[in-house]
Protein backbone atom coordinates (compact mmCIF):
# COMPACT_ATOMS: atom_id res chain seq x y z
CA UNK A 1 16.38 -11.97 10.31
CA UNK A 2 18.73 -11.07 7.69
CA UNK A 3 22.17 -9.07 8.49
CA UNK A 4 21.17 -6.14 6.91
CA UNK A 5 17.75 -5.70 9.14
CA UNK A 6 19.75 -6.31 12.07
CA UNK A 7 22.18 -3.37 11.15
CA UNK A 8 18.73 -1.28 10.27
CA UNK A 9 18.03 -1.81 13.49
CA UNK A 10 19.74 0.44 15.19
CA UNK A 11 19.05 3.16 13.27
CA UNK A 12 15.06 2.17 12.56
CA UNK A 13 13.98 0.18 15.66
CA UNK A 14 11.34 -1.78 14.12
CA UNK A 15 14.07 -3.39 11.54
CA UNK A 16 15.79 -4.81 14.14
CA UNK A 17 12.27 -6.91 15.54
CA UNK A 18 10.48 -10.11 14.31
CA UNK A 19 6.49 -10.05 13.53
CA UNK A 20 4.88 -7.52 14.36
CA UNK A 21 7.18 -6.13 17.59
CA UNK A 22 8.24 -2.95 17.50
CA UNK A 23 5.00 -1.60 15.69
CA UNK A 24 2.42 0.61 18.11
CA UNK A 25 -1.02 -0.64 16.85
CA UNK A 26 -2.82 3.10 15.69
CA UNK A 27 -6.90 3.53 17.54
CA UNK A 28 -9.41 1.53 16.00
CA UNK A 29 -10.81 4.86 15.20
CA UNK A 30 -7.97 6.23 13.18
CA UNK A 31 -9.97 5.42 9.81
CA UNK A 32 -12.33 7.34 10.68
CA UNK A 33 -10.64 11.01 10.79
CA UNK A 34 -7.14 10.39 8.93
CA UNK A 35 -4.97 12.02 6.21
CA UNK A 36 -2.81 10.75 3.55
CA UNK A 37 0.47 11.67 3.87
CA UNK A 38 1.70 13.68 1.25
CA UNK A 39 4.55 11.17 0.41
CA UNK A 40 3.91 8.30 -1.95
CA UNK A 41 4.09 5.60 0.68
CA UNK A 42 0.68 4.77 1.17
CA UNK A 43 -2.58 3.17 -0.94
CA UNK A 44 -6.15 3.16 0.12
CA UNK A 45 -8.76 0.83 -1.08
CA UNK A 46 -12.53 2.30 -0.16
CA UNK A 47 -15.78 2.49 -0.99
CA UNK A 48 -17.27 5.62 -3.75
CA UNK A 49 -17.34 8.54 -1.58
CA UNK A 50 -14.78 7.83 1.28
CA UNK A 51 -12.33 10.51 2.07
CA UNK A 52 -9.66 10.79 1.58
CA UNK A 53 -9.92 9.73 -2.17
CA UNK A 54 -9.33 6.01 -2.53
CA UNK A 55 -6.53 4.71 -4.85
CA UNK A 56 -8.92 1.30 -4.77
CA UNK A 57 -12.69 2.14 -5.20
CA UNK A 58 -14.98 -0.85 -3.29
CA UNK A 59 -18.26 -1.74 -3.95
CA UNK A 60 -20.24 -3.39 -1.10
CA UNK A 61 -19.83 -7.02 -0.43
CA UNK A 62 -22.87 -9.45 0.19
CA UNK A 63 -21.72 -11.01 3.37
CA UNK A 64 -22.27 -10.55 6.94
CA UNK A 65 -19.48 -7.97 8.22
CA UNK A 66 -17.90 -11.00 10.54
CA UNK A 67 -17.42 -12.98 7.78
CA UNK A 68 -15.70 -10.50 5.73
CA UNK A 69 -13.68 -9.54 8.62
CA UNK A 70 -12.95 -13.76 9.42
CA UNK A 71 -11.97 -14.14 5.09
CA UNK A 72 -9.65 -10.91 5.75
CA UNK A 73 -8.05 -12.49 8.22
CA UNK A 74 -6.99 -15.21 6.78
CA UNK A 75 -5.77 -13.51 3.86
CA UNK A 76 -3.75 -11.41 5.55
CA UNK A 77 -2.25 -14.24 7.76
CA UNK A 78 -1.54 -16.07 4.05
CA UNK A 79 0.06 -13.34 3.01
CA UNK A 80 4.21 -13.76 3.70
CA UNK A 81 5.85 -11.92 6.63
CA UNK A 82 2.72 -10.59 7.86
CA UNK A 83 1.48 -10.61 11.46
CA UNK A 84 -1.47 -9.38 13.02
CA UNK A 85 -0.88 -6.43 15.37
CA UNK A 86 -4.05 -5.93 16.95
CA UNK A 87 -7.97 -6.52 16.55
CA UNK A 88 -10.76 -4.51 17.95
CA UNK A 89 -13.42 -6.50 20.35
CA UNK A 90 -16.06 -7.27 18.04
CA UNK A 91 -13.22 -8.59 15.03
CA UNK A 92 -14.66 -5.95 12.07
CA UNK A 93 -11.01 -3.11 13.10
CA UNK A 94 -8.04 -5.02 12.03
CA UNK A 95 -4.03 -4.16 11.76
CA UNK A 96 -1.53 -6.22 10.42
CA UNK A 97 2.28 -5.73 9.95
CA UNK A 98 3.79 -6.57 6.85
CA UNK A 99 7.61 -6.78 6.39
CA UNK A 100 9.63 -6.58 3.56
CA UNK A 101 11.54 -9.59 2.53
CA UNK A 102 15.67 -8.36 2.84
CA UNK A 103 15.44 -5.33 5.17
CA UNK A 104 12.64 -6.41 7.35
CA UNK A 105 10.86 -2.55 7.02
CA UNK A 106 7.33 -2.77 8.48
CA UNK A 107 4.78 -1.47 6.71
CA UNK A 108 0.96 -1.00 8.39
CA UNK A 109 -2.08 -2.22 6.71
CA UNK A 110 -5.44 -1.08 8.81
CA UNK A 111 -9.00 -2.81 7.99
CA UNK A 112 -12.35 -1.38 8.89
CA UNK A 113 -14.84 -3.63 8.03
CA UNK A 114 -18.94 -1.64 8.70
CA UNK A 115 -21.99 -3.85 8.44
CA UNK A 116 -24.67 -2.22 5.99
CA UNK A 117 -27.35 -4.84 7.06
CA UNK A 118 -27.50 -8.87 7.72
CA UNK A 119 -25.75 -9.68 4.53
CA UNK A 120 -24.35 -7.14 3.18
CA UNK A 121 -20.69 -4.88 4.65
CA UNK A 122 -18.19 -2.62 3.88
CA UNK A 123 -14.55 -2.78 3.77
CA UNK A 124 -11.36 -0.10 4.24
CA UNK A 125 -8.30 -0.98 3.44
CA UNK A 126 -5.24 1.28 3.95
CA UNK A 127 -1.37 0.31 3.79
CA UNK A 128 1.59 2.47 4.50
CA UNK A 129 5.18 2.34 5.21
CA UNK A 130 6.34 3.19 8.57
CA UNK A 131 9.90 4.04 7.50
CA UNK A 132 10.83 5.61 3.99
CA UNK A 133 9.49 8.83 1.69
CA UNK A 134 8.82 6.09 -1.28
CA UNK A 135 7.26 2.29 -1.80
CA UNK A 136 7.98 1.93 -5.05
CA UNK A 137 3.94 1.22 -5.62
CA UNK A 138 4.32 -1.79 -2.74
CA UNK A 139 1.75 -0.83 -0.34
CA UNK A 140 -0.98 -0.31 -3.50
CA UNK A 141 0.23 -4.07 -4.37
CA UNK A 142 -0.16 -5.43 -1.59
CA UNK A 143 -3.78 -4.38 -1.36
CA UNK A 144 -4.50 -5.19 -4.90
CA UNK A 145 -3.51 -8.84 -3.85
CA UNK A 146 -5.58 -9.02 -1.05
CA UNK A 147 -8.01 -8.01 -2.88
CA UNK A 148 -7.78 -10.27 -5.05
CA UNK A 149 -7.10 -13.82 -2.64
CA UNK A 150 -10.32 -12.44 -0.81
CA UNK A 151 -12.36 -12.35 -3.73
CA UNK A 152 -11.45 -15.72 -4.59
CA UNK A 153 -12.30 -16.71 -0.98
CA UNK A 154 -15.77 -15.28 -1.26
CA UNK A 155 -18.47 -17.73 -2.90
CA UNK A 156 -19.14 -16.22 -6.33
CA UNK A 157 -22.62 -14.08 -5.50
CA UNK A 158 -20.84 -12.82 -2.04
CA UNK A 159 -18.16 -10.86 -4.63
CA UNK A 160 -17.69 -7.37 -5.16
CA UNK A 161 -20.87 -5.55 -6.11
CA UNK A 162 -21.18 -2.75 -8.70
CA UNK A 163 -17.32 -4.00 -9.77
């Protein structure tokens, strides 16, 4: 940990930790019934329809639901300075922290993953800073590169459909 997150951390608690300490995992429900902030600290990646508005509109992947929750996973865990945080029973509700690279800030990045038959689920993918009015478009990145390493994990007819 850098000088500068240590120094944070007295002022912003979760600076001053390593992984994902510090960070209180949110219900595995919160998907379900949140709102955006009104600061421009957050992006959402969702299927047509969701609401809030997604940033990220997702069309349904062919895969079983536990395999897109397994290739999330592991892109997330690829991903540097991120740690999982929690995971519901069943795998498909997933949170992650991500830090930032000098300062250590955590940011939180919540997946819902929602089977829509045998082969075939849904994903939700929201990231937002815990600390900070601004990202300076981080959190949208971040979920644009998932997006992307999990597409390329995917076997080419499990991709994205309707994108």
């Amino acid at each position: 940990m850098t000088l500068i997150a240590t120094l944070l951390g007295f002022l912003l608690p979760a600076c001053g930790q390593q992984g994902a300490a510090g960070v209180a995992p949110v219900p595995f429900d919160y998907l379900s019934h949140f709102e955006r902030p009104a600061s421009p600290n957050s992006a959402l990646a969702a299927p047509a329809g969701f609401t809030p508005k997604a940033d990220i509109t997702l069309g349904p992947y062919a895969v079983p639901a536990a395999m897109l929750a397994a290739d999330l996973r592991a892109v997330a865990l690829a991903a540097p300075r991120t740690y999982q945080l929690a995971a519901s029973a069943d795998g498909l509700d997933l949170q992650f922290v991500a830090r930032s690279a000098i300062a250590n800030f955590p940011d939180i990045v919540i997946a819902r993953i929602s089977s829509l038959g045998e082969n075939e689920s849904n994903l939700i993918l929201y990231s937002h800073s815990i600390y900070g009015y601004g990202d300076f478009g981080v959190n949208r990145k971040r979920l644009t590169q998932w997006l992307t390493a999990l597409d390329q994990r995917l076997p080419p007819e499990a991709r994205l459909k309707g994108q």
